[in-house]
Protein backbone atom coordinates (compact mmCIF):
# COMPACT_ATOMS: atom_id res chain seq x y z
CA UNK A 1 13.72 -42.08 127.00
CA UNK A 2 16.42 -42.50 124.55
CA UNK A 3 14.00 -40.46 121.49
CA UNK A 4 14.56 -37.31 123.81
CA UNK A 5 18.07 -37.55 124.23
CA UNK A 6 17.89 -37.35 120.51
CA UNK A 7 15.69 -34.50 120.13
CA UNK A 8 17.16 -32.39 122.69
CA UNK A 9 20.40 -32.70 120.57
CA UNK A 10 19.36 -31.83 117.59
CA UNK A 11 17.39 -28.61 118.82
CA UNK A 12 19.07 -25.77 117.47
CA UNK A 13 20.90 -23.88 119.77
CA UNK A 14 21.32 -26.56 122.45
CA UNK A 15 25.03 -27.15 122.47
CA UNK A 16 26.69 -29.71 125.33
CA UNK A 17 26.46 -26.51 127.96
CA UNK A 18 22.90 -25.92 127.27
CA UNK A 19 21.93 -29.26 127.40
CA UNK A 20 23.58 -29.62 130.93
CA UNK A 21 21.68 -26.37 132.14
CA UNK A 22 18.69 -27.66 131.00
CA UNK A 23 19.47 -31.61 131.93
CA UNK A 24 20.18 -29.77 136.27
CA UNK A 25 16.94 -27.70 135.97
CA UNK A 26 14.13 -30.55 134.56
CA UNK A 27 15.95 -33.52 135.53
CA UNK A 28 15.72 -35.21 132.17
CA UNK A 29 15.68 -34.75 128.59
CA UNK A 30 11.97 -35.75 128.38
CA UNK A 31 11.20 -33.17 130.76
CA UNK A 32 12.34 -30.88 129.27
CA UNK A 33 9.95 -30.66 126.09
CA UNK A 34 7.27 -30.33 128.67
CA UNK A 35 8.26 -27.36 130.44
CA UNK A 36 6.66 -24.14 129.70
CA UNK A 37 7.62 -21.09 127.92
CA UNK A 38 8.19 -18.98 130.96
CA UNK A 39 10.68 -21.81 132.71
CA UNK A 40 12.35 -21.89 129.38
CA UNK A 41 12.88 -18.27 129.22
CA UNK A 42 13.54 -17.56 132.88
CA UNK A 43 16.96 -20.22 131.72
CA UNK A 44 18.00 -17.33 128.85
CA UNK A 45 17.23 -19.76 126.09
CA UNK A 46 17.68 -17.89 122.58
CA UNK A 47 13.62 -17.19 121.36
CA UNK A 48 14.46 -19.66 118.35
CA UNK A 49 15.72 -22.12 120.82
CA UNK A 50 12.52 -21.99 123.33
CA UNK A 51 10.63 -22.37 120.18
CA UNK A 52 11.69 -25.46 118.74
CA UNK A 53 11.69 -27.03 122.50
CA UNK A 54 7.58 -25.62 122.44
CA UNK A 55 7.07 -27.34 119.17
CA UNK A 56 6.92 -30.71 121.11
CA UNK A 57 7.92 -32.45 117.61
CA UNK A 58 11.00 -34.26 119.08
CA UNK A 59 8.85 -37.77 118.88
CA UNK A 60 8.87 -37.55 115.22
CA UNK A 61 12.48 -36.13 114.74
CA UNK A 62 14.26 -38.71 117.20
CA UNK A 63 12.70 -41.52 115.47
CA UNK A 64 13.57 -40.84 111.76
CA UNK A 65 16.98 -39.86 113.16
CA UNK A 66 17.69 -43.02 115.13
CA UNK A 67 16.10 -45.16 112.19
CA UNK A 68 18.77 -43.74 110.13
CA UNK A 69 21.47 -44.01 112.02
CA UNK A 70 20.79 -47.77 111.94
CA UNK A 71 20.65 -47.89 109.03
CA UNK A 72 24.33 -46.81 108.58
CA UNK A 73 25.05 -49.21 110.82
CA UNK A 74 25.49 -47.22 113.87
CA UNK A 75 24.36 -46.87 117.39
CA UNK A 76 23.71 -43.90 119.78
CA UNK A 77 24.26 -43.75 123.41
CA UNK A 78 22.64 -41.36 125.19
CA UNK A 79 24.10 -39.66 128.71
CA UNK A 80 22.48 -41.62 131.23
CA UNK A 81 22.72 -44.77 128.92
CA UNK A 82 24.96 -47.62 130.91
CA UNK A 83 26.84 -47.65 127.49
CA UNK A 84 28.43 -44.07 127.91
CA UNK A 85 31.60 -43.93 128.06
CA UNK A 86 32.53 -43.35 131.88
CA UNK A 87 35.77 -41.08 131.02
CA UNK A 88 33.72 -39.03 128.90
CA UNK A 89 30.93 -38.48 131.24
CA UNK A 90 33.20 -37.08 134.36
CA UNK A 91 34.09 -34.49 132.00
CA UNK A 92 32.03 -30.38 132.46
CA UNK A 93 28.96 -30.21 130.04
CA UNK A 94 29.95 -34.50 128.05
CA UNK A 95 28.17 -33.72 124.97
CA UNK A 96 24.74 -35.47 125.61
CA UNK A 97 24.27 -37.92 122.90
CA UNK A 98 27.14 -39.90 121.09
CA UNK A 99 27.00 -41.48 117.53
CA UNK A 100 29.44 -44.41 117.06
CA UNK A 101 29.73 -46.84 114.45
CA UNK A 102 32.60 -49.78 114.66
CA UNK A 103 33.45 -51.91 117.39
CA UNK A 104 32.85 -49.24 119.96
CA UNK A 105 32.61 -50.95 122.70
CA UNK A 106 35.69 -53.32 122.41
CA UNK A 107 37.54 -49.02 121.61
CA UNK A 108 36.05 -47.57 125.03
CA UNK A 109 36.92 -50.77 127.03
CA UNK A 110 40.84 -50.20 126.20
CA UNK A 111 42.89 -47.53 128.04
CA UNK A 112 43.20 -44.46 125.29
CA UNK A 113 45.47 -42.03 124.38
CA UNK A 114 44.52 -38.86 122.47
CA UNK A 115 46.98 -37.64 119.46
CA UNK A 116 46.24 -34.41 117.48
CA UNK A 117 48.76 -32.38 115.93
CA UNK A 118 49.49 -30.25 112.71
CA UNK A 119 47.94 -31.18 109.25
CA UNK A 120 50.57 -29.40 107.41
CA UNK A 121 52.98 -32.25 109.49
CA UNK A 122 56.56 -32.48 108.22
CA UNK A 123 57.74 -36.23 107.49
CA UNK A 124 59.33 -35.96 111.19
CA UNK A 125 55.57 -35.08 112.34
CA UNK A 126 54.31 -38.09 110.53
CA UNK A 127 56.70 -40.89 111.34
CA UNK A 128 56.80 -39.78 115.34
CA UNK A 129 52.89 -39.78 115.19
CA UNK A 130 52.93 -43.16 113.05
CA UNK A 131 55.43 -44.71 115.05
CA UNK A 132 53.87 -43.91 118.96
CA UNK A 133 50.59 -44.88 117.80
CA UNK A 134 51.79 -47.98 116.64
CA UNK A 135 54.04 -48.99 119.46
CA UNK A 136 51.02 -48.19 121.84
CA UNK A 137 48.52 -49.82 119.61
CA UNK A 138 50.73 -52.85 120.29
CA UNK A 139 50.53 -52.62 123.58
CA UNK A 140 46.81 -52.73 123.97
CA UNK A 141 46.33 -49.14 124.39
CA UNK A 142 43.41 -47.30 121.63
CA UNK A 143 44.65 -44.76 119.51
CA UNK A 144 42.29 -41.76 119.66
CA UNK A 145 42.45 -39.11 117.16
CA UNK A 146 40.30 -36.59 114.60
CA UNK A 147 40.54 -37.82 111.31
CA UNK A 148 42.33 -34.80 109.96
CA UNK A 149 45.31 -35.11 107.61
CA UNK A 150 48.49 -35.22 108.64
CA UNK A 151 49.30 -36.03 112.34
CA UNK A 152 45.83 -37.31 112.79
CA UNK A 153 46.06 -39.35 109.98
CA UNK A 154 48.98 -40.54 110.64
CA UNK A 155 47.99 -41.88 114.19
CA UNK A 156 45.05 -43.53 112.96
CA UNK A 157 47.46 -45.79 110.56
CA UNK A 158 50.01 -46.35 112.76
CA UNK A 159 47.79 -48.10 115.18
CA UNK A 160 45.97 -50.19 112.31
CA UNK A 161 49.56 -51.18 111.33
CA UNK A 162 49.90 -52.70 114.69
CA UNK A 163 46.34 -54.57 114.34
CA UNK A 164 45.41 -51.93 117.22
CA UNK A 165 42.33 -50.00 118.10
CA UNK A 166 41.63 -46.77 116.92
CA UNK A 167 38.77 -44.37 117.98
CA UNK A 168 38.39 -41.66 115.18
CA UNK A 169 36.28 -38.34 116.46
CA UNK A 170 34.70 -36.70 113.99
CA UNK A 171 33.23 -32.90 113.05
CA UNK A 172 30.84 -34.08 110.74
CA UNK A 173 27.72 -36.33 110.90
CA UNK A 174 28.11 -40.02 111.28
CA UNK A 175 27.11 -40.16 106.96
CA UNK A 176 30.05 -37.58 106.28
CA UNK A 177 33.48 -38.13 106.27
CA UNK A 178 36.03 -34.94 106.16
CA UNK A 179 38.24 -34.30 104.42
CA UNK A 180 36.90 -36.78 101.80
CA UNK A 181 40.22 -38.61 100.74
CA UNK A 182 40.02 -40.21 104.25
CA UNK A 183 37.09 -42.49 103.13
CA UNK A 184 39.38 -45.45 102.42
CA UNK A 185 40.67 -45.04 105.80
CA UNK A 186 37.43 -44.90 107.42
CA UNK A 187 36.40 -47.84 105.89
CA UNK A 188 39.77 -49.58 107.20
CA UNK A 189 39.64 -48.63 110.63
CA UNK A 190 36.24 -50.06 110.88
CA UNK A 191 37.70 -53.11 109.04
CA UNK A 192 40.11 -53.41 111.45
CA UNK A 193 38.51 -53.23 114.63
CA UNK A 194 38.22 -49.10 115.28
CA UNK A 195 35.03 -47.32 115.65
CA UNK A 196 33.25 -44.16 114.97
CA UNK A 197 32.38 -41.14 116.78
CA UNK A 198 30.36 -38.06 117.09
CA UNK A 199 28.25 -35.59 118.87
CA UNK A 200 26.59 -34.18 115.59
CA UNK A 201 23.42 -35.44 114.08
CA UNK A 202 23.36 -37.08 110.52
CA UNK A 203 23.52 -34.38 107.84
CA UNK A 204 26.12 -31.97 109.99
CA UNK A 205 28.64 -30.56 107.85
CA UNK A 206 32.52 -29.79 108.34
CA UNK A 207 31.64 -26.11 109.53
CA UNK A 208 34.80 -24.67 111.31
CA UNK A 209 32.68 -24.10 115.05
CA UNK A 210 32.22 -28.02 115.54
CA UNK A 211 36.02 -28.64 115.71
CA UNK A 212 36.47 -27.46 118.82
CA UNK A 213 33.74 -29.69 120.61
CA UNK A 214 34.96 -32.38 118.05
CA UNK A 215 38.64 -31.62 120.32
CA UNK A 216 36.99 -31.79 123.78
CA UNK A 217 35.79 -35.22 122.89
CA UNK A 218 39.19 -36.42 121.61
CA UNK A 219 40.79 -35.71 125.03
CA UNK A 220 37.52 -36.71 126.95
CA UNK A 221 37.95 -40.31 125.99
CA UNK A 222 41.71 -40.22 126.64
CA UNK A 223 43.72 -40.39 129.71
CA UNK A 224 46.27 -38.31 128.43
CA UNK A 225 46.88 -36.14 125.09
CA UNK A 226 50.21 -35.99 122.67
CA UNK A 227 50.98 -33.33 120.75
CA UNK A 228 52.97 -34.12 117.54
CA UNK A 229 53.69 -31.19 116.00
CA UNK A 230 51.92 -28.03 116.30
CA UNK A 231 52.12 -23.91 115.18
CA UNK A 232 52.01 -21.09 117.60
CA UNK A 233 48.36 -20.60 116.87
CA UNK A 234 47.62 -24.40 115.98
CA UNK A 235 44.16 -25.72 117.10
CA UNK A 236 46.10 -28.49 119.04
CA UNK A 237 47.24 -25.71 121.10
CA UNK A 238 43.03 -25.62 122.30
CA UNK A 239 43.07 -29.14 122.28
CA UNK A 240 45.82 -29.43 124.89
CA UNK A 241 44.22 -26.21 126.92
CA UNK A 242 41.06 -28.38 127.11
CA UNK A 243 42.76 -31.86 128.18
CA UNK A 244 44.09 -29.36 131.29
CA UNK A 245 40.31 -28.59 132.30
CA UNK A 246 39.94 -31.72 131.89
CA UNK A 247 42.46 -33.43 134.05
CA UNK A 248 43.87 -34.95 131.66
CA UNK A 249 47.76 -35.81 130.88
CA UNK A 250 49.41 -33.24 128.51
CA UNK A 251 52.63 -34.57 126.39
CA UNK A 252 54.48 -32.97 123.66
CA UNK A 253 57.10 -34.37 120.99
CA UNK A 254 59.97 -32.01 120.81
CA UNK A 255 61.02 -30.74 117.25
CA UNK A 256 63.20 -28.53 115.56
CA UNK A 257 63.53 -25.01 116.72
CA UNK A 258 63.30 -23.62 113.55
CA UNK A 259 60.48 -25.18 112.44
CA UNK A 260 57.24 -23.64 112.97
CA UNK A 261 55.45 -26.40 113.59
CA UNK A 262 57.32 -26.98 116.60
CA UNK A 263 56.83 -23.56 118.22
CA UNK A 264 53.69 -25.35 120.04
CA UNK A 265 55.03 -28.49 121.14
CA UNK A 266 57.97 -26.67 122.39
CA UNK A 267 56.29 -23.94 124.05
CA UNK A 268 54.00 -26.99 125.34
CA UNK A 269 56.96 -28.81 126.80
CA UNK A 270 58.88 -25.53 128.19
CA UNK A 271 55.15 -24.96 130.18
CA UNK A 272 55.32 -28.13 131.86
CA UNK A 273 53.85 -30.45 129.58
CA UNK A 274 55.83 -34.57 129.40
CA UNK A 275 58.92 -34.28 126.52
CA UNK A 276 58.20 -37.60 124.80
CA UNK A 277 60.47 -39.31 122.97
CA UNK A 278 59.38 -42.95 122.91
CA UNK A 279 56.12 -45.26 123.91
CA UNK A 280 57.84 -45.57 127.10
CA UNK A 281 57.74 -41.96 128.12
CA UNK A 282 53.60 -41.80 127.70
CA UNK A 283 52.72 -45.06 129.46
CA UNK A 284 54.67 -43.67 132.63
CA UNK A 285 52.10 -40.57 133.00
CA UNK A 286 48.92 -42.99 132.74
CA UNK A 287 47.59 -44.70 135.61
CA UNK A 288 49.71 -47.31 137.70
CA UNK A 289 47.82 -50.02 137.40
CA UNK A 290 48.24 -49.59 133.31
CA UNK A 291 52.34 -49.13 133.35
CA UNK A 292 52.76 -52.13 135.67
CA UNK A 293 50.94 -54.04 133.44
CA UNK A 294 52.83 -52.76 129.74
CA UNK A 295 56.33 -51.73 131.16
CA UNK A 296 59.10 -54.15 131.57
CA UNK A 297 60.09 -55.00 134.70
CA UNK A 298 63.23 -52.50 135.95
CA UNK A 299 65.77 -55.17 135.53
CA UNK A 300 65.20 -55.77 132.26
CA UNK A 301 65.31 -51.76 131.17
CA UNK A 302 68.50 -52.00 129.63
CA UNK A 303 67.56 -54.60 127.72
CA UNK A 304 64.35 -52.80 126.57
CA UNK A 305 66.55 -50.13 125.75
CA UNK A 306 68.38 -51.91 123.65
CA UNK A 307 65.32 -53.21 122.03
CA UNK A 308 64.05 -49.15 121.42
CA UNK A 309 67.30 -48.03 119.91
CA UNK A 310 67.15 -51.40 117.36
CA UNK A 311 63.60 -50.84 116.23
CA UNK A 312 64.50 -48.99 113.09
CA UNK A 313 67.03 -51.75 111.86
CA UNK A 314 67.21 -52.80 108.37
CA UNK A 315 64.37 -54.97 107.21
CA UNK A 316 65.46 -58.67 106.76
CA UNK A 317 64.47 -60.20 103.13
CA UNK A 318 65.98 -57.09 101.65
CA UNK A 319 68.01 -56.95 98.25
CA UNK A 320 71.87 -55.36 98.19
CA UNK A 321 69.99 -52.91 96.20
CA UNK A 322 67.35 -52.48 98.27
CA UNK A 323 69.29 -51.84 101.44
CA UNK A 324 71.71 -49.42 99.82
CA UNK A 325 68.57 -47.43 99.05
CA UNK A 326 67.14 -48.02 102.24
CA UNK A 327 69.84 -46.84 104.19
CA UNK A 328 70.09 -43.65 102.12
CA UNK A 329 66.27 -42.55 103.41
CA UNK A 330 65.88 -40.70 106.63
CA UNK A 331 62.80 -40.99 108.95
CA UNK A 332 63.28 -37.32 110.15
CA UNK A 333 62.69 -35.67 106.03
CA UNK A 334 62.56 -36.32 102.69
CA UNK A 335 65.25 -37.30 99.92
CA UNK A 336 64.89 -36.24 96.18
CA UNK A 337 65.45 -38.75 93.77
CA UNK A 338 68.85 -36.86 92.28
CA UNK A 339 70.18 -36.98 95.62
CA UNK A 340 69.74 -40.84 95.98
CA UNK A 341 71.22 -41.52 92.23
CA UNK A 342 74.20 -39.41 93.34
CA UNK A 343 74.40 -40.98 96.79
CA UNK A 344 73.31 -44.73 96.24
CA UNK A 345 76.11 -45.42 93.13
CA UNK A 346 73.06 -47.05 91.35
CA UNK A 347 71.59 -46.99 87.58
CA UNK A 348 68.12 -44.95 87.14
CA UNK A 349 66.55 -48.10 86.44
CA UNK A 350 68.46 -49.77 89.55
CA UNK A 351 67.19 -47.32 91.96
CA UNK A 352 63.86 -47.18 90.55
CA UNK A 353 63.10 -50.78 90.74
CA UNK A 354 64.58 -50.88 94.04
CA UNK A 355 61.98 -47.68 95.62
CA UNK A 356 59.10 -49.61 93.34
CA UNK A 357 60.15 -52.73 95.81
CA UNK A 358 60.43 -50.90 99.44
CA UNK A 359 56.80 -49.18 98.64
CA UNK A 360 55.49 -52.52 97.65
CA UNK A 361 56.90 -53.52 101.03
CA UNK A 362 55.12 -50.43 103.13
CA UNK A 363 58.56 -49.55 103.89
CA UNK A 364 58.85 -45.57 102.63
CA UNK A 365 56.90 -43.19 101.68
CA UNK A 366 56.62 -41.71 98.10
CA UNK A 367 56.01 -38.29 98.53
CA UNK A 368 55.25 -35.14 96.00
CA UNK A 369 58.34 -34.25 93.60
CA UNK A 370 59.54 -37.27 93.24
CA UNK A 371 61.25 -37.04 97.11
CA UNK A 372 61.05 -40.63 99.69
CA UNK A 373 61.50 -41.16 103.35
CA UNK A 374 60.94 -43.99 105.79
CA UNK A 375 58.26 -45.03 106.88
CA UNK A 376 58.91 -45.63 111.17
């Protein structure tokens, strides 16, 4: 009965663990709101806990809840719903009840990779996480990542950019979006084909304890996890911990040595975890069946190669002015504007029109303090 699923998630106290505890002792979530108070206690239960299972109210609850969530447009699926994700389910204590909203289906039917890293990314960060996301996007593989800024964020629009899937796992209820300024790109990866997801009931907050379950879900519905950029006590750090448990993949991209936000990766790679520099490297670590099917046959490597090393050429349909400028931006950091009047040989007005035109073209970022850089 999908109404209990409901209620036994929203019962205070009742995290994924608890649920399972309860789920092996009852044998459903129904059953549960009909045991007693002494089988409830002899589990541990909190006394709060025990009483809001006792209050037998979860009827009433479920059904506003679910009614709601329709009315967002949503769905839920429920642990022993056919829907569940299968991934997610082999994982210890899934959460019990997922909200989704988007094409979720079309998001959970595509192989997925998980990509979390810093928030406080440097432009290297953001064009490696924009750029793999993309190039596996292409290639029919879902981009799965937490809607936090910077890598995160960065993922998410690199696979839209490709017209690929993204799955975006959130901390908040399905009628919250944090941090706010990512409403626009909510709404576009819904445009475009994404989807939705949670474990928290409508109304849930950003509060800093449902990140970490928020994590376990981003590497549950992966087959492997990359690590962009992250600190020496970054939460992607726990994220990558938790895709161990769970059998999953672990990759890193490498980074600067002096750069703190590449202590993690590093220290991910030098403990085993895949060095990834291109889309190539992360499709070799998923299952066989998937590589055969998106990487080129061995003859034609160099060739592919070849292809790789040219993907950052200049754009056709540019203006001498344009490419001067062009060329003058890095990927890897950002350029101050005095630096590209000293270096281009162009008028203010010159190399202002031209950075007005490459933005219009999504082809660098403008960034604070009047400083640019390419976009991958």
């Amino acid at each position: 009965m999908m109404l209990a699923w409901i209620a036994l998630n929203m019962t205070p106290g009742i995290g994924p663990r608890a649920a399972t505890v309860l789920l092996e002792r009852f044998g459903s979530a129904e059953a549960v709101f009909h045991a007693s108070r002494s089988q409830l206690e002899l589990l541990r239960m909190d006394a709060q806990t025990v009483d809001a299972i006792l209050a037998k109210s979860f009827d009433e609850r479920a059904k506003r809840e679910f009614d709601e969530v329709k009315k967002l447009g949503g769905d839920i699926l429920v642990l022993d719903d056919g829907s569940y994700p299968d991934i997610l389910r082999e994982i210890a204590d899934p959460p019990p009840v997922l909200y989704v909203k988007g094409d979720w289906q079309a998001c959970f039917d595509q192989p997925s990779i998980g990509v979390v890293g810093s928030r406080n990314c440097s432009t290297y960060g953001e064009n490696a996480s924009e750029m793999l996301a993309r190039d596996l996007a292409s290639r029919g593989i879902t981009i799965t990542s937490g809607l936090a800024r910077g890598i995160d964020t960065a993922a998410h629009r690199g696979a839209m950019r490709a017209s690929g899937r993204t799955i975006a796992v959130m901390g908040t209820g399905l009628d919250s979006v944090y941090p706010r300024e990512n409403n626009g790109t909510v709404r576009e990866i819904l445009a475009k084909g994404g989807c939705l997801v949670t474990q928290f009931p409508l109304g849930t907050p950003p509060l800093k304890e449902n990140f970490p379950y928020r994590n376990r879900i981003i590497s549950g519905l992966s087959l492997g996890l990359l690590v962009v950029e992250a600190s020496e006590r970054s939460g992607s750090l726990i994220t990558a911990r938790l895709a161990v448990e769970q059998n999953r993949e672990v990759m890193a991209v490498p980074g600067n040595i002096t750069s703190g936000n590449s202590f993690g990766t590093n220290y991910l790679i030098k403990s085993g975890a895949k060095l990834v520099q291109q889309w190539q490297d992360i499709v070799a670590e998923m299952p066989a069946e998937i590589g055969a099917r998106i990487l080129p046959p061995k003859t034609d490597d160099r060739k592919e190669s070849e292809r790789a090393r040219n993907e950052n050429h200049i754009p056709h349909d540019l203006s001498p002015n344009e490419i001067t400028v062009y060329k003058a931006l890095s990927l890897d950091e950002a350029t101050h504007i005095d630096i590209l009047v000293e270096g281009c040989g162009l008028s203010f007005g010159d190399l202002n029109s031209a950075l007005v035109s490459l933005d219009i073209k999504d082809l660098i970022r403008v960034l604070p303090g009047k400083c640019y850089a390419r976009k991958a």
